[in-house]
Protein backbone atom coordinates (compact mmCIF):
# COMPACT_ATOMS: atom_id res chain seq x y z
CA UNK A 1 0.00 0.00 0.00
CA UNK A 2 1.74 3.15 -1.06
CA UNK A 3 2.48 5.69 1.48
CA UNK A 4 0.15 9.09 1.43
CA UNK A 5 1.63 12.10 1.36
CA UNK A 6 1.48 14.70 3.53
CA UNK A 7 -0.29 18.55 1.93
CA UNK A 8 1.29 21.63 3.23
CA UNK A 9 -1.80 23.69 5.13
CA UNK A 10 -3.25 26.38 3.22
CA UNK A 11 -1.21 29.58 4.43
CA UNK A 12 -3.53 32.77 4.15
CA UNK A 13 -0.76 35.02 4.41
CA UNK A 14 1.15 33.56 1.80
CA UNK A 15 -1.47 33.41 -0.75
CA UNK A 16 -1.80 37.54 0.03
CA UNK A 17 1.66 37.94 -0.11
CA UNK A 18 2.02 36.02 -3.30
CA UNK A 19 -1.04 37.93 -5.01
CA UNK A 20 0.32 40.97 -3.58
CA UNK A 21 3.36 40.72 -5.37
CA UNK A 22 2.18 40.13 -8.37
CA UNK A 23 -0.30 43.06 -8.61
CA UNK A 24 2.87 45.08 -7.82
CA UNK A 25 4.51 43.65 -10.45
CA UNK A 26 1.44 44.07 -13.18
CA UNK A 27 1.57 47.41 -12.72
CA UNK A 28 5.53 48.30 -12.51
CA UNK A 29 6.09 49.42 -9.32
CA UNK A 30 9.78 47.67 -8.18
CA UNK A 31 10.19 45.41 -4.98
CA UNK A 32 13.75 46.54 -4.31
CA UNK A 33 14.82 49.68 -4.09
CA UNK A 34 18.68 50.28 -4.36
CA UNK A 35 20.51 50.53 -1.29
CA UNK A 36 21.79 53.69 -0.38
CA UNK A 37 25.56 53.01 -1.20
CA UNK A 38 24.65 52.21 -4.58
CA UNK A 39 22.10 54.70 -5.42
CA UNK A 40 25.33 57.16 -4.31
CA UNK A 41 27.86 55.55 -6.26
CA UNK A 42 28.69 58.14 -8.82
CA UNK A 43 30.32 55.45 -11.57
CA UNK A 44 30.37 51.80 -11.93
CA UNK A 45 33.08 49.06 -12.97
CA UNK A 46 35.10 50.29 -16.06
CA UNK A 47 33.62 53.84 -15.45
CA UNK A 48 35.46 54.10 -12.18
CA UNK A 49 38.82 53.39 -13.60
CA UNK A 50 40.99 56.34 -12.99
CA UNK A 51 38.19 58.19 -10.92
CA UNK A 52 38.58 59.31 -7.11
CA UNK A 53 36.86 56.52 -4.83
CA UNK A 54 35.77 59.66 -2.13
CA UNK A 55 34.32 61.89 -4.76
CA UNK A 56 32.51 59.35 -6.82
CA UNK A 57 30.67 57.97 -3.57
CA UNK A 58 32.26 54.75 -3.91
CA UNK A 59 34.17 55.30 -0.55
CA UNK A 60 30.92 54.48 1.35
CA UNK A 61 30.42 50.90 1.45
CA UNK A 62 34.18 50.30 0.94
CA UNK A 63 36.04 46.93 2.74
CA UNK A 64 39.15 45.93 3.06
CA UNK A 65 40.11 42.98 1.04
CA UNK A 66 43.69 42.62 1.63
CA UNK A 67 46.44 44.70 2.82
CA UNK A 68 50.42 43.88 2.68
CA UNK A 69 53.11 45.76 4.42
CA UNK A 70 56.38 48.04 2.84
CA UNK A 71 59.37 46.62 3.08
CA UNK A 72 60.85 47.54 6.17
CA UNK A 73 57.93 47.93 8.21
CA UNK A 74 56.07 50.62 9.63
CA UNK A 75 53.21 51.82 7.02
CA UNK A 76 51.04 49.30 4.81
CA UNK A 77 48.54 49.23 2.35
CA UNK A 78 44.99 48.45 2.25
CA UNK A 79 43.03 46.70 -0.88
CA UNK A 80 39.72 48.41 -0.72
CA UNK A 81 36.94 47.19 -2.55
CA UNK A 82 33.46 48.99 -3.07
CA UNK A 83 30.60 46.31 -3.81
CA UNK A 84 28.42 49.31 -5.06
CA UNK A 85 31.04 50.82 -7.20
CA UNK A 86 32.80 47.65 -8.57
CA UNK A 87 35.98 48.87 -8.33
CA UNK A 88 39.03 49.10 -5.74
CA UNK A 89 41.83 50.97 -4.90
CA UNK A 90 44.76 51.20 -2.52
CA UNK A 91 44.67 52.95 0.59
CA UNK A 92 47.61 54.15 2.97
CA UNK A 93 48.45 53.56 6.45
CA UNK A 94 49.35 55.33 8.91
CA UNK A 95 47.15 58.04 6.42
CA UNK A 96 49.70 61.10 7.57
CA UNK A 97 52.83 60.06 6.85
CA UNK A 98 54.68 61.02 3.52
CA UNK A 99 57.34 58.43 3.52
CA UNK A 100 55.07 56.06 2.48
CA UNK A 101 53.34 55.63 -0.33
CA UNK A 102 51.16 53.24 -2.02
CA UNK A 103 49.75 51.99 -5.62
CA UNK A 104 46.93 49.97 -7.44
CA UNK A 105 47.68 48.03 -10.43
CA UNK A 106 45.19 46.61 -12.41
CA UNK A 107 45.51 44.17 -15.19
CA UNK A 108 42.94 42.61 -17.77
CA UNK A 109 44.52 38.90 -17.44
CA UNK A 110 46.00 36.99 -15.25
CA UNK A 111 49.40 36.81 -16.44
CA UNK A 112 51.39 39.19 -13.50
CA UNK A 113 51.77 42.31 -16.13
CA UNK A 114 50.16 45.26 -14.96
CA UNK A 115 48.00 47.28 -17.63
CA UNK A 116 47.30 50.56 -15.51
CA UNK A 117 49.26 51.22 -12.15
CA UNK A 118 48.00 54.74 -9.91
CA UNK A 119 50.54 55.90 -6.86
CA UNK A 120 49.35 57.64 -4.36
CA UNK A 121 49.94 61.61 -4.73
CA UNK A 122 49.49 65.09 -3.65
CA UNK A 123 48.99 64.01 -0.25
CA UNK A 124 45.29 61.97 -0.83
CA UNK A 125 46.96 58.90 1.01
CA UNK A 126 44.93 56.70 -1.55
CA UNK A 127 44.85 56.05 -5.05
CA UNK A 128 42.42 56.55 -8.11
CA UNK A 129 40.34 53.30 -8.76
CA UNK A 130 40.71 50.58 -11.02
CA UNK A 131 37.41 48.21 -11.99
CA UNK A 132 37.70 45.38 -10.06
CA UNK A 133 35.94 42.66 -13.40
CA UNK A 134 40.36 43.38 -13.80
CA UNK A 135 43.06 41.38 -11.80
CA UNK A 136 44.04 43.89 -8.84
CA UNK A 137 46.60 44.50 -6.40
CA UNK A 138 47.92 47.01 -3.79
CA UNK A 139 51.49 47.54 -3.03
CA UNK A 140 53.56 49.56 -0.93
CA UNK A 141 56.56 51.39 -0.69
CA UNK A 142 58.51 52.84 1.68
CA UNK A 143 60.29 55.91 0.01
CA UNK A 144 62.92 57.02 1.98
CA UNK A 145 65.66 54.22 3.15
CA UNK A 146 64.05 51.73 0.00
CA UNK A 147 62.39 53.35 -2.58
CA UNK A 148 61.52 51.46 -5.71
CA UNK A 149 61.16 48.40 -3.83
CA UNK A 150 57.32 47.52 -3.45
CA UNK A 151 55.92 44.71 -1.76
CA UNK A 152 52.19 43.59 -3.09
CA UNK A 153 49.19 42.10 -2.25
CA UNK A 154 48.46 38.81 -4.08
CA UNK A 155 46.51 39.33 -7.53
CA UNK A 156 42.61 39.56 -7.08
């Protein structure tokens, strides 16, 4: 004798949450909104390349993804990444210290050769962004006792 199977109870409030839906969706109005980081992000992906991560908004839902150290110690650099934005950039710390500095590379394969590198400058402390659909990377370098020498965050 085959086993019966069991029926799910007839949920009320799912049945007017389901229809409820739907008339939303008949006559256009959207059930997400955009959250606020990305309804302020001011470019997106490839448009962010080269742009300034505070200015274009992107700064607001910003993480860290990975940060390495400059050879020698003392200062570092930060990976940031902006979910809203799509893009990342390379951030400085300690943020007040000019012998220091820090870069982003970005490059469109895998291979280890950077297509666009941005350094730090004029005292900003981070860099312009590059889209993160690229390979990134943030490196640092510590300019007075061993400039030129850069150590770098693994390839994202």
């Amino acid at each position: 004798m085959p086993v019966p199977t069991r029926r799910r109870p007839f949920s009320a409030r799912k049945a007017v949450a389901a229809l409820g839906a739907f008339a939303a969706l008949a006559v256009g109005v959207p059930l997400a909104t955009a959250t606020p980081a990305a309804a302020a992000a001011g470019c997106q992906s490839s448009g962010c390349t080269g742009k300034n991560p505070a200015t274009m908004g992107c700064a607001a839902d910003a993480r860290t993804i990975a940060s390495v150290s400059a050879p020698g110690g003392g200062g570092y650099a930060e990976l940031r990444y902006s979910p809203a934005c799509n893009a990342a950039w390379a951030r400085q710390l300690p943020d007040s210290d000019p012998v220091w500095r820090v870069r982003i590379q970005g490059s469109s394969s895998n291979d280890g050769t950077p297509d666009v590198t941005y350094i730090d400058g004029s005292n900003a402390y981070y860099t312009l962004m590059v889209s993160y659909t690229w390979y990134v990377r943030a490196g640092a370098e510590q300019t007075v006792t061993d400039p030129g020498a850069w150590n770098n965050t693994s390839w994202r």
